[in-house]
Protein backbone atom coordinates (compact mmCIF):
# COMPACT_ATOMS: atom_id res chain seq x y z
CA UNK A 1 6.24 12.87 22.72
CA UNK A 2 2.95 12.65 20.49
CA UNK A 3 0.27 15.20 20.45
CA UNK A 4 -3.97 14.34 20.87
CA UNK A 5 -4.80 17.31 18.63
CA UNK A 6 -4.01 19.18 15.57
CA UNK A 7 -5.15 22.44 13.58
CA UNK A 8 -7.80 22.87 11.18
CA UNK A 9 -8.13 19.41 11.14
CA UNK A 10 -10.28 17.83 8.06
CA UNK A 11 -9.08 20.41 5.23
CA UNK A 12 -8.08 18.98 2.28
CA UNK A 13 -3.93 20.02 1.61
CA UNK A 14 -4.53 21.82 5.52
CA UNK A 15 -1.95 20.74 8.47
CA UNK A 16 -2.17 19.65 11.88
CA UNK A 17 -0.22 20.62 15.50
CA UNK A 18 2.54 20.00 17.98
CA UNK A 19 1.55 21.52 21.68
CA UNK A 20 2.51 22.95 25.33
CA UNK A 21 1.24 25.07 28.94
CA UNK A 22 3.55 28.22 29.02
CA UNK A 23 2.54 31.51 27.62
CA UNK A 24 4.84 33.86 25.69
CA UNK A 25 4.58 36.69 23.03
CA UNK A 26 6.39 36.04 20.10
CA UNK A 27 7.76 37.77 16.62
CA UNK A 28 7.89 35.33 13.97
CA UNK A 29 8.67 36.59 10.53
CA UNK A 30 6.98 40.30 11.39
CA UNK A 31 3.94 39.15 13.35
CA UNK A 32 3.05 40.04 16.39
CA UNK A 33 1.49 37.41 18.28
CA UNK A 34 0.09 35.85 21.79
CA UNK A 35 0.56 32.47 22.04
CA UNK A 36 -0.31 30.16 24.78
CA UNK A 37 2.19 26.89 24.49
CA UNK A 38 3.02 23.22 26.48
CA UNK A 39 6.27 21.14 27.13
CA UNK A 40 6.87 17.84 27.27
CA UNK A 41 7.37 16.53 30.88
CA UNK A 42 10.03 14.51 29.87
CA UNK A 43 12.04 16.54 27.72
CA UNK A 44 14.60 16.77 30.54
CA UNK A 45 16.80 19.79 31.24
CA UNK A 46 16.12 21.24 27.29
CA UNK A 47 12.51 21.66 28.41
CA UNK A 48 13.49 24.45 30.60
CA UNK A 49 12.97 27.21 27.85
CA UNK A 50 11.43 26.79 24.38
CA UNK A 51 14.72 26.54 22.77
CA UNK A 52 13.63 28.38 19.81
CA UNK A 53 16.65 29.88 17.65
CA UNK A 54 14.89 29.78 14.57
CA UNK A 55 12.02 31.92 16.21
CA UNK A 56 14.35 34.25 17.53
CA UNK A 57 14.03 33.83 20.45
CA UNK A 58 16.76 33.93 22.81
CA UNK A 59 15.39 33.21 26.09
CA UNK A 60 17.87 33.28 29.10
CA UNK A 61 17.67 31.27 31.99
CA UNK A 62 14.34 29.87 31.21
CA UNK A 63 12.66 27.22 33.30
CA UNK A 64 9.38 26.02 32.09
CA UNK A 65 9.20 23.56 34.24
CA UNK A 66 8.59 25.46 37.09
CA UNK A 67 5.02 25.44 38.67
CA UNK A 68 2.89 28.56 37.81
CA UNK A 69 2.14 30.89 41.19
CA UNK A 70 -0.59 33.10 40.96
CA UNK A 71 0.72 36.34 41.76
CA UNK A 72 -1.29 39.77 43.17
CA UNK A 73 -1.93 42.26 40.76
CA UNK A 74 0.08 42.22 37.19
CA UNK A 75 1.14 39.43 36.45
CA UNK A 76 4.81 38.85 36.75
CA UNK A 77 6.99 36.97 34.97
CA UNK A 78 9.69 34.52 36.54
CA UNK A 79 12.01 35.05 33.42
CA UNK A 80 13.98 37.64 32.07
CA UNK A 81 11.98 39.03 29.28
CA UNK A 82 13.02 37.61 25.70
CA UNK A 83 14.57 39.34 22.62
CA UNK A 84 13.74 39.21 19.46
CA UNK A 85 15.44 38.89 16.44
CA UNK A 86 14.32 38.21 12.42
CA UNK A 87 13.66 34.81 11.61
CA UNK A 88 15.43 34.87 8.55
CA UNK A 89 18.45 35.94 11.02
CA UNK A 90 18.66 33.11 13.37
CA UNK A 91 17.79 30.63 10.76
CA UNK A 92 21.12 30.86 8.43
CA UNK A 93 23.59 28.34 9.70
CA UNK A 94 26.04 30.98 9.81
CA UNK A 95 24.30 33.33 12.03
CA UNK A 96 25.13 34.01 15.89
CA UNK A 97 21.76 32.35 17.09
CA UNK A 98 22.68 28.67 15.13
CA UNK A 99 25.88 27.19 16.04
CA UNK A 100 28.15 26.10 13.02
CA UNK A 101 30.26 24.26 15.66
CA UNK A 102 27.57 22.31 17.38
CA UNK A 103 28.06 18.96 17.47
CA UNK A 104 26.06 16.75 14.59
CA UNK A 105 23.40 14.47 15.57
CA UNK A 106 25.40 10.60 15.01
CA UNK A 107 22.74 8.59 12.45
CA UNK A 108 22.82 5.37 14.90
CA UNK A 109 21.49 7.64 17.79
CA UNK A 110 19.32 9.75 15.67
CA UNK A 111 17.96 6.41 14.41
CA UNK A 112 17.60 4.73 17.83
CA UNK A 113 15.58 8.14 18.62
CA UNK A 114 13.58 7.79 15.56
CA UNK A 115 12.42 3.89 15.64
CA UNK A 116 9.76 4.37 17.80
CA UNK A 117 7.85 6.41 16.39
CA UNK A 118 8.39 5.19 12.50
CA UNK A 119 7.28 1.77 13.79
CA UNK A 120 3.43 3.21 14.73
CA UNK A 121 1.00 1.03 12.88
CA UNK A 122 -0.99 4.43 12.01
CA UNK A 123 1.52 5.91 9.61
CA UNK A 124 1.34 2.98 7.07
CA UNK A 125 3.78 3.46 4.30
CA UNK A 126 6.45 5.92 5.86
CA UNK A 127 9.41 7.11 4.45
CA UNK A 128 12.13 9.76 6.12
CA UNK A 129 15.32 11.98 5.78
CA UNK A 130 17.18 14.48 8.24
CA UNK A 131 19.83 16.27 6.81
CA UNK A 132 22.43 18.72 8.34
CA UNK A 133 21.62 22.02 6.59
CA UNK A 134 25.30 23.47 7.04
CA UNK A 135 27.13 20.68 5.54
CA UNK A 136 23.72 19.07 3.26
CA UNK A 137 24.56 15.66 4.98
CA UNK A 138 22.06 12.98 5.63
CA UNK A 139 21.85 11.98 8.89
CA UNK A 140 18.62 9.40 8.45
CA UNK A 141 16.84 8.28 5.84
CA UNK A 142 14.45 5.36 5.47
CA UNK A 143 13.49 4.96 1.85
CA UNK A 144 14.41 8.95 1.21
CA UNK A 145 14.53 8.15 -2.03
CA UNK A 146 10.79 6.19 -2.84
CA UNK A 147 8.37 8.91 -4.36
CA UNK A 148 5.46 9.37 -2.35
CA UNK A 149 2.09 11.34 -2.05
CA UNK A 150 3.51 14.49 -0.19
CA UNK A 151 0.01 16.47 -0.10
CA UNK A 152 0.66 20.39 0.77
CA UNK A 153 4.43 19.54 1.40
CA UNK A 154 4.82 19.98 -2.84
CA UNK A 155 4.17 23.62 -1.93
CA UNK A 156 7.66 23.79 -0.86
CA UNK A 157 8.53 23.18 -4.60
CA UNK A 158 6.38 25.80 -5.91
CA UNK A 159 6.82 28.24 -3.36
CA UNK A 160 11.20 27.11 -4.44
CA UNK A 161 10.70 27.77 -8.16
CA UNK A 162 8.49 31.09 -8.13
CA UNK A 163 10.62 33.03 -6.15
CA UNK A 164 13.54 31.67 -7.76
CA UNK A 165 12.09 32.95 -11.57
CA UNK A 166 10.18 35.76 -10.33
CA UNK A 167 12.11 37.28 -7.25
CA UNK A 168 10.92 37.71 -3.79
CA UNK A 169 9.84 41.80 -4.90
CA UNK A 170 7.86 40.90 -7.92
CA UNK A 171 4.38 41.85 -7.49
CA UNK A 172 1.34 40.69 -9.51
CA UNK A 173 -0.68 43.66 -11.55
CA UNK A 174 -4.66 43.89 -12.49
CA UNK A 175 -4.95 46.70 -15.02
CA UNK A 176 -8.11 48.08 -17.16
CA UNK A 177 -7.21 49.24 -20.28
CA UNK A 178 -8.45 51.65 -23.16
CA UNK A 179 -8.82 49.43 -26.08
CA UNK A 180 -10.79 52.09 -28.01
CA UNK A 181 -12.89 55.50 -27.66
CA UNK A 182 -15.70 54.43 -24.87
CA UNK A 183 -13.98 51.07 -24.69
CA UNK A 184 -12.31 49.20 -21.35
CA UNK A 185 -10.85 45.87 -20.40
CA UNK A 186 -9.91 44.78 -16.93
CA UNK A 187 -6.75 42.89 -17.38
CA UNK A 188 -6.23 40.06 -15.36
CA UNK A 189 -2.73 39.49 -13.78
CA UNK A 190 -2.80 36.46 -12.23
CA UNK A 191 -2.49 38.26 -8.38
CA UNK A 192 -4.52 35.20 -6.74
CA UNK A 193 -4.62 37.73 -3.35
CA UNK A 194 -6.96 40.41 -5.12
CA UNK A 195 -10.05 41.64 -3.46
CA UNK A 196 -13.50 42.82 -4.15
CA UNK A 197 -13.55 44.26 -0.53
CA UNK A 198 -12.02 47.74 0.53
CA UNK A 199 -8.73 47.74 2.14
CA UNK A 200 -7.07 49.97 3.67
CA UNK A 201 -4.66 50.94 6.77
CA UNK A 202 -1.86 48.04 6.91
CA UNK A 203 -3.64 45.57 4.42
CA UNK A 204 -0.98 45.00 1.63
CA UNK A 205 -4.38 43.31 -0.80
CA UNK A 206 -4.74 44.95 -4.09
CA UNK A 207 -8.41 45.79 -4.16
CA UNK A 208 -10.79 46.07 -7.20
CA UNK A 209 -12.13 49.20 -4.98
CA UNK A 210 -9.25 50.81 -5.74
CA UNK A 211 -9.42 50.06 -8.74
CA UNK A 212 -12.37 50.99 -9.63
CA UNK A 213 -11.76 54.00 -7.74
CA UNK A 214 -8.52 55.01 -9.93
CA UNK A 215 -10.05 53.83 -13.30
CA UNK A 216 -13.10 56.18 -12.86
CA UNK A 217 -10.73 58.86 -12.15
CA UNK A 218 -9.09 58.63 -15.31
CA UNK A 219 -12.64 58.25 -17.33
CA UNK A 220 -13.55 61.34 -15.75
CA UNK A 221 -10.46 62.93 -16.53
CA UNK A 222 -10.91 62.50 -20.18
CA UNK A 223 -14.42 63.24 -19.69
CA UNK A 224 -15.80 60.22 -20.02
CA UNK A 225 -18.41 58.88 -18.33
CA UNK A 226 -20.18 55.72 -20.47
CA UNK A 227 -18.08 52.80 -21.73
CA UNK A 228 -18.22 49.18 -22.40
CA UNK A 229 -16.79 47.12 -20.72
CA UNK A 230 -14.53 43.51 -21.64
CA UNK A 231 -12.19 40.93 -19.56
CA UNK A 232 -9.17 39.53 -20.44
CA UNK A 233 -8.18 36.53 -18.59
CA UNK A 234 -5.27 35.32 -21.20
CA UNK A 235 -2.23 35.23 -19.23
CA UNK A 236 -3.37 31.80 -18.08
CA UNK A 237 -4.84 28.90 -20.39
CA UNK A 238 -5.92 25.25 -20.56
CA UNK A 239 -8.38 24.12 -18.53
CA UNK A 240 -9.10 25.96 -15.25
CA UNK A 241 -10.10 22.59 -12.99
CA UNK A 242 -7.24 20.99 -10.79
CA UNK A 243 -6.59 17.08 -12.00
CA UNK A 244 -9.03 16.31 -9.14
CA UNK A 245 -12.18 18.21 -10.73
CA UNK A 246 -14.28 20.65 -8.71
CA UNK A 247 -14.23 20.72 -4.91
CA UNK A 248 -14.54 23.24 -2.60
CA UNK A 249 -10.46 23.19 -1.81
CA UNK A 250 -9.48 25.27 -4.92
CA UNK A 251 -11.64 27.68 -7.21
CA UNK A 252 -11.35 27.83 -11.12
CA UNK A 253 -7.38 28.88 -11.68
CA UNK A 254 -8.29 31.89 -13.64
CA UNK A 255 -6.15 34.98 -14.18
CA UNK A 256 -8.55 37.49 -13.03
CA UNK A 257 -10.04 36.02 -9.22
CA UNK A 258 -11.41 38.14 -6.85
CA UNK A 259 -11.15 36.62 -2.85
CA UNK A 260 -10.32 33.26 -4.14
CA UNK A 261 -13.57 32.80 -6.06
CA UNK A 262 -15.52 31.79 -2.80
CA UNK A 263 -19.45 32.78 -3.00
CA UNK A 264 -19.24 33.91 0.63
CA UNK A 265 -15.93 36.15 0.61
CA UNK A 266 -15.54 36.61 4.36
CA UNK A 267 -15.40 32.49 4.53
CA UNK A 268 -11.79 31.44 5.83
CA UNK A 269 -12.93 27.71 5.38
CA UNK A 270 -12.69 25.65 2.37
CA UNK A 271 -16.34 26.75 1.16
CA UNK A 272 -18.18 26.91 -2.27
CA UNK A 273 -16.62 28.88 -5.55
CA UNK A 274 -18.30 30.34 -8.01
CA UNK A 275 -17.93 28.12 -11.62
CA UNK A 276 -16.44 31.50 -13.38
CA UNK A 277 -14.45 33.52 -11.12
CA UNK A 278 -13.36 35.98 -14.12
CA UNK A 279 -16.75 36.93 -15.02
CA UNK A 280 -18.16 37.53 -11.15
CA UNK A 281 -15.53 39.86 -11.17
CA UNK A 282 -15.91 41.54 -14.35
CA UNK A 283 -19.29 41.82 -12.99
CA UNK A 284 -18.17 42.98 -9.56
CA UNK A 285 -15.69 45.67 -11.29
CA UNK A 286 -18.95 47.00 -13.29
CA UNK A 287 -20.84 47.63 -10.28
CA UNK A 288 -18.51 49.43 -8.77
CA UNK A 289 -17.70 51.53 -11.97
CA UNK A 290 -21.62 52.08 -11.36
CA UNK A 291 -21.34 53.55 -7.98
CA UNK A 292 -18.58 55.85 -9.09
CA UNK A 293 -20.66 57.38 -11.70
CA UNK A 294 -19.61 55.69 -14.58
CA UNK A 295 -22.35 53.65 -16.36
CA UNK A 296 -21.28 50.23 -18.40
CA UNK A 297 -23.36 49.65 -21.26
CA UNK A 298 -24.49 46.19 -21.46
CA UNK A 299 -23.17 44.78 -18.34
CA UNK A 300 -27.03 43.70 -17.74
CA UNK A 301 -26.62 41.08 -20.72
CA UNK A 302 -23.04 40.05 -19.41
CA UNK A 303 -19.74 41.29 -19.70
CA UNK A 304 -17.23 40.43 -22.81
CA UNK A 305 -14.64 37.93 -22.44
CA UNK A 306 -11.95 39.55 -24.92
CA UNK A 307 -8.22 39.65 -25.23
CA UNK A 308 -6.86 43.44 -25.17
CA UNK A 309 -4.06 44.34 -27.81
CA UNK A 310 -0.80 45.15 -27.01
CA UNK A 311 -1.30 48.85 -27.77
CA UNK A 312 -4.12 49.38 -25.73
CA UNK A 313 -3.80 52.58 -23.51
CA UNK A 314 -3.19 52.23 -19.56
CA UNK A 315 -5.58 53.91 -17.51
CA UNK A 316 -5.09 52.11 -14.15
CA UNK A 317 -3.39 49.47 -12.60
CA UNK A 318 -2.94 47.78 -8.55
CA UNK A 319 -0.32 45.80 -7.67
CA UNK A 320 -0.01 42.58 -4.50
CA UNK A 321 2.23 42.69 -2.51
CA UNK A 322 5.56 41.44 -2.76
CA UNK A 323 5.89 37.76 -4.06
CA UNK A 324 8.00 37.23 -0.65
CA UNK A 325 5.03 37.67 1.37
CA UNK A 326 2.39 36.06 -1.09
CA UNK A 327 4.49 32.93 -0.62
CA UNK A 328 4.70 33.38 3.17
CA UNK A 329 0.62 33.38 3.29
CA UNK A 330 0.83 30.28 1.08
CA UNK A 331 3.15 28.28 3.16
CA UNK A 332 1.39 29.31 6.39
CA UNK A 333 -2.15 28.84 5.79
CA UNK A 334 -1.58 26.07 3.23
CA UNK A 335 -3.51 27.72 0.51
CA UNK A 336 -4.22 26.21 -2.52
CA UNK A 337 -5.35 29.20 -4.94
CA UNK A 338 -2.33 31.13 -4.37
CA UNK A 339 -0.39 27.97 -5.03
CA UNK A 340 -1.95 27.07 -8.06
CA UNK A 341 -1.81 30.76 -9.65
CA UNK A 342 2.03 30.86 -8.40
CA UNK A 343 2.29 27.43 -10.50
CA UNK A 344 0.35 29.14 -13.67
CA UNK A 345 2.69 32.23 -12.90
CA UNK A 346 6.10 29.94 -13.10
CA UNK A 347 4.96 28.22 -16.16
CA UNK A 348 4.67 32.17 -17.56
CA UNK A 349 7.77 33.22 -16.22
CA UNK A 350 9.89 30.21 -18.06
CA UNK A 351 7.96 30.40 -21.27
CA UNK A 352 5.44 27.31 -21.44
CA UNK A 353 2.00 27.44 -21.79
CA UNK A 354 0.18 28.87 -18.31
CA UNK A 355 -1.64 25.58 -17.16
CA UNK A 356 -1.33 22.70 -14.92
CA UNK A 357 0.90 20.81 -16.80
CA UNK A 358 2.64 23.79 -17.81
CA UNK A 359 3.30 24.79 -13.82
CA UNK A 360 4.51 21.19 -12.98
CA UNK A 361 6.48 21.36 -15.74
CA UNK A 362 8.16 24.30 -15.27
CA UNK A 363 8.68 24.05 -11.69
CA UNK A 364 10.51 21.00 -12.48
CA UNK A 365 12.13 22.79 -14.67
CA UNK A 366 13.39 25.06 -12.07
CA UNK A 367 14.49 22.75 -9.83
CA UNK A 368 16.57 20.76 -11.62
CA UNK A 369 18.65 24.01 -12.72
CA UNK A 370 18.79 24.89 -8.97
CA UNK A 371 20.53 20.93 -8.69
CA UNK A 372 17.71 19.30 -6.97
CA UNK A 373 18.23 15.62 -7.28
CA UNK A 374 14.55 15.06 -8.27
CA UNK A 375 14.50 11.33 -8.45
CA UNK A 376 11.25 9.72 -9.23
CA UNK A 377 9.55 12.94 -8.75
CA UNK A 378 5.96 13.64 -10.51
CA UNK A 379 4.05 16.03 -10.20
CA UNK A 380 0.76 17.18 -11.81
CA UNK A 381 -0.20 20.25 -9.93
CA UNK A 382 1.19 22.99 -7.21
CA UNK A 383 -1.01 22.73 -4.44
CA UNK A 384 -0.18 19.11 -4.01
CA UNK A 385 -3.76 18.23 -3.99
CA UNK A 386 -3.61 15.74 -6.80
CA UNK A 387 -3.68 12.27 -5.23
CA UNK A 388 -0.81 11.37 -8.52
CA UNK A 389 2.12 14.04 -6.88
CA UNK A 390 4.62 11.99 -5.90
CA UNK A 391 7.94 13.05 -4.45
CA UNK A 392 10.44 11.70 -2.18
CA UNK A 393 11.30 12.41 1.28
CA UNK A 394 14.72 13.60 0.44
CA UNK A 395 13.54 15.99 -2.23
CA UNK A 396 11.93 17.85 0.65
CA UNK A 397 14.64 17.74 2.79
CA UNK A 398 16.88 19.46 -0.39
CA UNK A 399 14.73 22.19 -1.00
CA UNK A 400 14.62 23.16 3.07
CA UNK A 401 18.04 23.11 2.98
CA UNK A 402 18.44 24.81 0.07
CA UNK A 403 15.66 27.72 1.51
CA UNK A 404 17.81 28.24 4.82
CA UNK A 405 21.47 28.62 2.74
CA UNK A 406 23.03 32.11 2.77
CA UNK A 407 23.64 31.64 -0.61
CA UNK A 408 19.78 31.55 -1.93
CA UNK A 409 18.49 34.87 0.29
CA UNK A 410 15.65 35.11 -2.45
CA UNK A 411 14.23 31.97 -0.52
CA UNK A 412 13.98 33.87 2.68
CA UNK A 413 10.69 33.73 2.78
CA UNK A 414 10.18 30.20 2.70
CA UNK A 415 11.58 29.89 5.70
CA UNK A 416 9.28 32.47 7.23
CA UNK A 417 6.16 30.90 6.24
CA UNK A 418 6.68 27.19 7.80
CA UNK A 419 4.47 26.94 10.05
CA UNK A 420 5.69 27.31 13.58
CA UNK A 421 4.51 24.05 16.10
CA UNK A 422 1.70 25.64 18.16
CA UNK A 423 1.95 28.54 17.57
CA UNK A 424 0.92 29.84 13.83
CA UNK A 425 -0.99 28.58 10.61
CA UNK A 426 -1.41 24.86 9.95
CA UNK A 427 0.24 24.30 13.32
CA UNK A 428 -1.95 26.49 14.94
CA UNK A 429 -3.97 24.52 17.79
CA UNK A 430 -6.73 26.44 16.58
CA UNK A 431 -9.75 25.04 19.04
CA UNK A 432 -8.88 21.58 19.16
CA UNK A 433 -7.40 21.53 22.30
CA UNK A 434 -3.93 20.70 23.88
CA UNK A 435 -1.64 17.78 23.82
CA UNK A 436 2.23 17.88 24.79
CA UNK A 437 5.07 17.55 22.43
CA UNK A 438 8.95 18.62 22.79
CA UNK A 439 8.77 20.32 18.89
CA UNK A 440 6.48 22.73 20.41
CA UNK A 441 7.74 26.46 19.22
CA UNK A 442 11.24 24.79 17.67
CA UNK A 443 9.73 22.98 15.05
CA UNK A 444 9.08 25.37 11.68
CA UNK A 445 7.37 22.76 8.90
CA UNK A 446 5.03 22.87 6.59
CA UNK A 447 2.20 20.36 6.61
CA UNK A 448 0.29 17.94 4.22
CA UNK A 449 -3.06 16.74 4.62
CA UNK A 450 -5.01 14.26 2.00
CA UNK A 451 -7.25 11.66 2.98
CA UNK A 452 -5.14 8.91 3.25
CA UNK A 453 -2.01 10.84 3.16
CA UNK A 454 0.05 13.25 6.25
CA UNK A 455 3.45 14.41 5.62
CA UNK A 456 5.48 17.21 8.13
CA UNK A 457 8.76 18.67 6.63
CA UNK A 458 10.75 21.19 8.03
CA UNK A 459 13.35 23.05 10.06
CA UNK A 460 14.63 22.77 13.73
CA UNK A 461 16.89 23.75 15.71
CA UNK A 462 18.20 20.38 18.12
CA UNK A 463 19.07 21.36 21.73
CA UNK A 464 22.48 20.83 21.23
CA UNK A 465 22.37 24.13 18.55
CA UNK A 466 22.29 22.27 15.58
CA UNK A 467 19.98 23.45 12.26
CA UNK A 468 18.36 20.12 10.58
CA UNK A 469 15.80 19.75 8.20
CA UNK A 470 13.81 16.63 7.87
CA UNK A 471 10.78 15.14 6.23
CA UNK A 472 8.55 12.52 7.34
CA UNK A 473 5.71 11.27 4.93
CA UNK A 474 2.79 8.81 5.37
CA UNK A 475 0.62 7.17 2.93
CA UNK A 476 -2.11 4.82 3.60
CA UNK A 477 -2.19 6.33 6.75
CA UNK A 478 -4.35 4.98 9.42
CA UNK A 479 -6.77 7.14 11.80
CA UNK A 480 -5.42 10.65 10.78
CA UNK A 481 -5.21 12.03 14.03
CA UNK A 482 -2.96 8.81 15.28
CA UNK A 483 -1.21 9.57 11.92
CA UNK A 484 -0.72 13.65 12.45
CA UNK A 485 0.48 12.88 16.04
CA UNK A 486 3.04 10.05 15.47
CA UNK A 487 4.70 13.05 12.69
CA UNK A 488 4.44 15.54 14.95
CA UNK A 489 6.28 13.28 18.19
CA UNK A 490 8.97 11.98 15.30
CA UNK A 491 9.56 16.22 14.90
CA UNK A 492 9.97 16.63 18.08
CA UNK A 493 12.44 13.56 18.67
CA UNK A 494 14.90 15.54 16.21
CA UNK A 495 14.32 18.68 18.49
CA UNK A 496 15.20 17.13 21.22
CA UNK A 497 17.72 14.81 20.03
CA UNK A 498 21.08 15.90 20.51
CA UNK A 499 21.63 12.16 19.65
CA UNK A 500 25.87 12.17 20.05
């Protein structure tokens, strides 16, 4: 049931993989994708057919365990081709694709499934819940309730309260405005997905280009064509270092960040940051005022750090997109910038200082009014890269629950960023190479990854129809990958359970 490989292995707060050796194209939350995929020899009659509701996918008469033939020419499929439907279709409980009447996993079997795998030496201190997500039942737990390290799993939290406060169609905004004759600021919003690169075509980042682009339109306009320049980074305060100090995991939390603060831009790795984000792209937003014809004064000797008044005059603004899909990117990839600037940005939208403390505060905050029984939660950050986080396995298992219920649609897209096993962000194989596990293309979770520390919570859909939601942490984990692989076999034992 375990796996011998996971993705992006070694990244601080990044997840690991569940696997298979059957090819199929998939739409998962709007993307298009190829994915190639394995299943478990032993999953029995279920492994005929990734049973994947919460994909949806509704594949007919599938048999995966058929060997492949080579066959002349195109290659031709032994199924019926799949349909598609939205993910945050198939997902409700009361939706077509789940069934409301499936029978519910019995704890003793689900338990007797679950033993083995709990009992690996490698996972250290483990804790677990599975919960029904149409009734909010717990079917398992084994010390649900102890607070634990949950690495990148606390971005469930934060992901929970900001589009709870802010709405899945709020959108972040980096203005420059007139603060007097021959005088500019560049605003910072807080958007922790803006660009110094051009986009363009389908690519929903807000772009300094453009704004640059728009700002020296309206300069010209007025006929102006020399101004100084300032930047205003005071929507967020406090210190701008996560509790665990510099690294090359998260950049400055500043409210003006251009490409994460990385020195090399084009780097999708955890790589180097510059120590002032704000002012690289103050300085970044002056050169390109340059090329447009407009010339800064001053910008040679560095750039003002100022705070614009209220009644300074608009003269161009870009917006992110959507907080929905900022979160979606945040749950998928596991990124820690936008999860610490959507934990500054919930600290601003319920009226405490914009800081670390601030964030955890407030997100707690949130929860609590949403009734999440927090327990013995702590936390210190959003990311969930601060070694003192600490929340319990049946926290997690709440706020899944609470993400998939018709009643919260605003959480949609939580459910469309988990990770999907083999197939997409943290549970991407990536290159690592293939193992076999029964979860693979069913399980949905999102993945935590400290050095010492692996945690998997999520959604599936068991092969008797029925929508769970688990958790499954591990401190003082052992070899990681032994760790990572018993987690992604105990996923794949709910999958496959239909424990009556």
């Amino acid at each position: 049931m375990g796996t011998t490989w996971w993705g992006r292995a070694g990244r601080a707060g990044r997840g690991y993989a569940l696997a298979s050796t059957r090819t199929v194209a998939l739409t998962a939350g709007g993307l298009g994708l190829a994915l190639s995929v394995a299943t478990a020899a032993a999953a029995g009659p279920w492994q005929g057919g990734v049973r994947s509701a919460e994909l949806g996918l509704r594949h007919a008469a599938a048999d995966a365990g058929a060997p492949h033939r080579p066959q002349p020419g195109p290659e031709v499929m032994a199924d019926p081709p799949p349909t598609w439907q939205p993910t945050q279709d198939v997902l409700l409980p009361a939706s077509g694709a789940v069934d409301a009447d499936a029978p519910v996993p019995t704890p003793a079997a689900l338990a007797a499934a679950l033993a083995p795998d709990l009992a690996a030496p490698a996972l250290g201190t483990v804790t677990a819940s599975v919960v029904d997500v149409a009734t909010g039942r717990t079917l398992y737990g084994l010390d649900a309730g102890t607070a634990l390290a949950p690495a990148s799993t606390n971005k469930l939290a934060t992901a929970t309260a900001a589009l709870t406060l802010l709405g899945p169609e709020h959108r972040f905004t980096t203005r420059v405005v007139r603060t007097a004759p021959g005088r500019i600021v560049l605003v910072g919003g807080g958007d922790p997905t803006l660009t110094a690169s051009a986009t363009g075509g389908s690519d929903p980042r807000s772009s300094l280009v453009t704004l640059a682009d728009r700002t020296a339109a309206a300069l010209k306009a007025a006929g102006t064509t020399t101004v100084g320049l300032g930047y205003d980074i005071s929507l967020f305060t406090g210190t701008v270092d996560d509790p665990i100090g510099v690294n090359d995991n998260l950049a400055p939390v500043q409210a003006l960040t251009t490409d994460e603060g990385r020195t090399d831009p084009t780097s999708t790795e955890d790589a180097p940051r510059y120590a002032d984000p704000a002012a690289t792209a103050a300085g970044q937003f002056a050169a390109l005022l340059g090329a447009r014809g407009i010339t800064v004064t001053g910008a040679a000797n560095g750039i003002d750090r100022v705070t614009a008044p209220a009644t300074a005059v608009l003269l161009a603004e870009v917006g992110s997109q959507p907080l929905g899909e900022i979160v979606e990117q945040m749950l998928t990839n596991s990124d820690n910038d936008i999860a610490e600037a959507l934990g500054h940005q919930v600290a601003v939208a319920a009226g405490m200082p914009a800081t670390f403390d601030g964030g955890a505060a407030a997100v707690r905050q949130t929860l609590t009014r949403l009734g999440i029984r927090l327990g013995s939660t702590e936390l210190y950050d959003a990311s969930g890269l601060a070694g003192q986080d600490a929340v319990p396995a049946d926290v997690l298992t709440q706020l899944l629950v609470l993400a998939a219920s018709p009643a919260h649609p605003e959480l949609r897209a939580i459910v469309g960023g988990l990770p999907v096993a083999g197939f997409t962000g943290t549970l991407d194989p990536d290159s690592e190479g293939f193992g076999s596990s029964s979860g693979l293309g069913v399980v949905r979770a999102k993945t935590g990854s400290l050095s010492t520390v692996n945690t998997l919570a999520g959604l599936v859909v068991d092969r008797d129809g029925r929508l769970l939601a688990f958790a499954f942490m591990s401190n003082g984990s052992g070899a990681a990958a032994s760790a990572r692989s018993a987690l992604d076999s105990l996923a794949g034992r709910v999958a496959a359970c239909g424990c009556r």
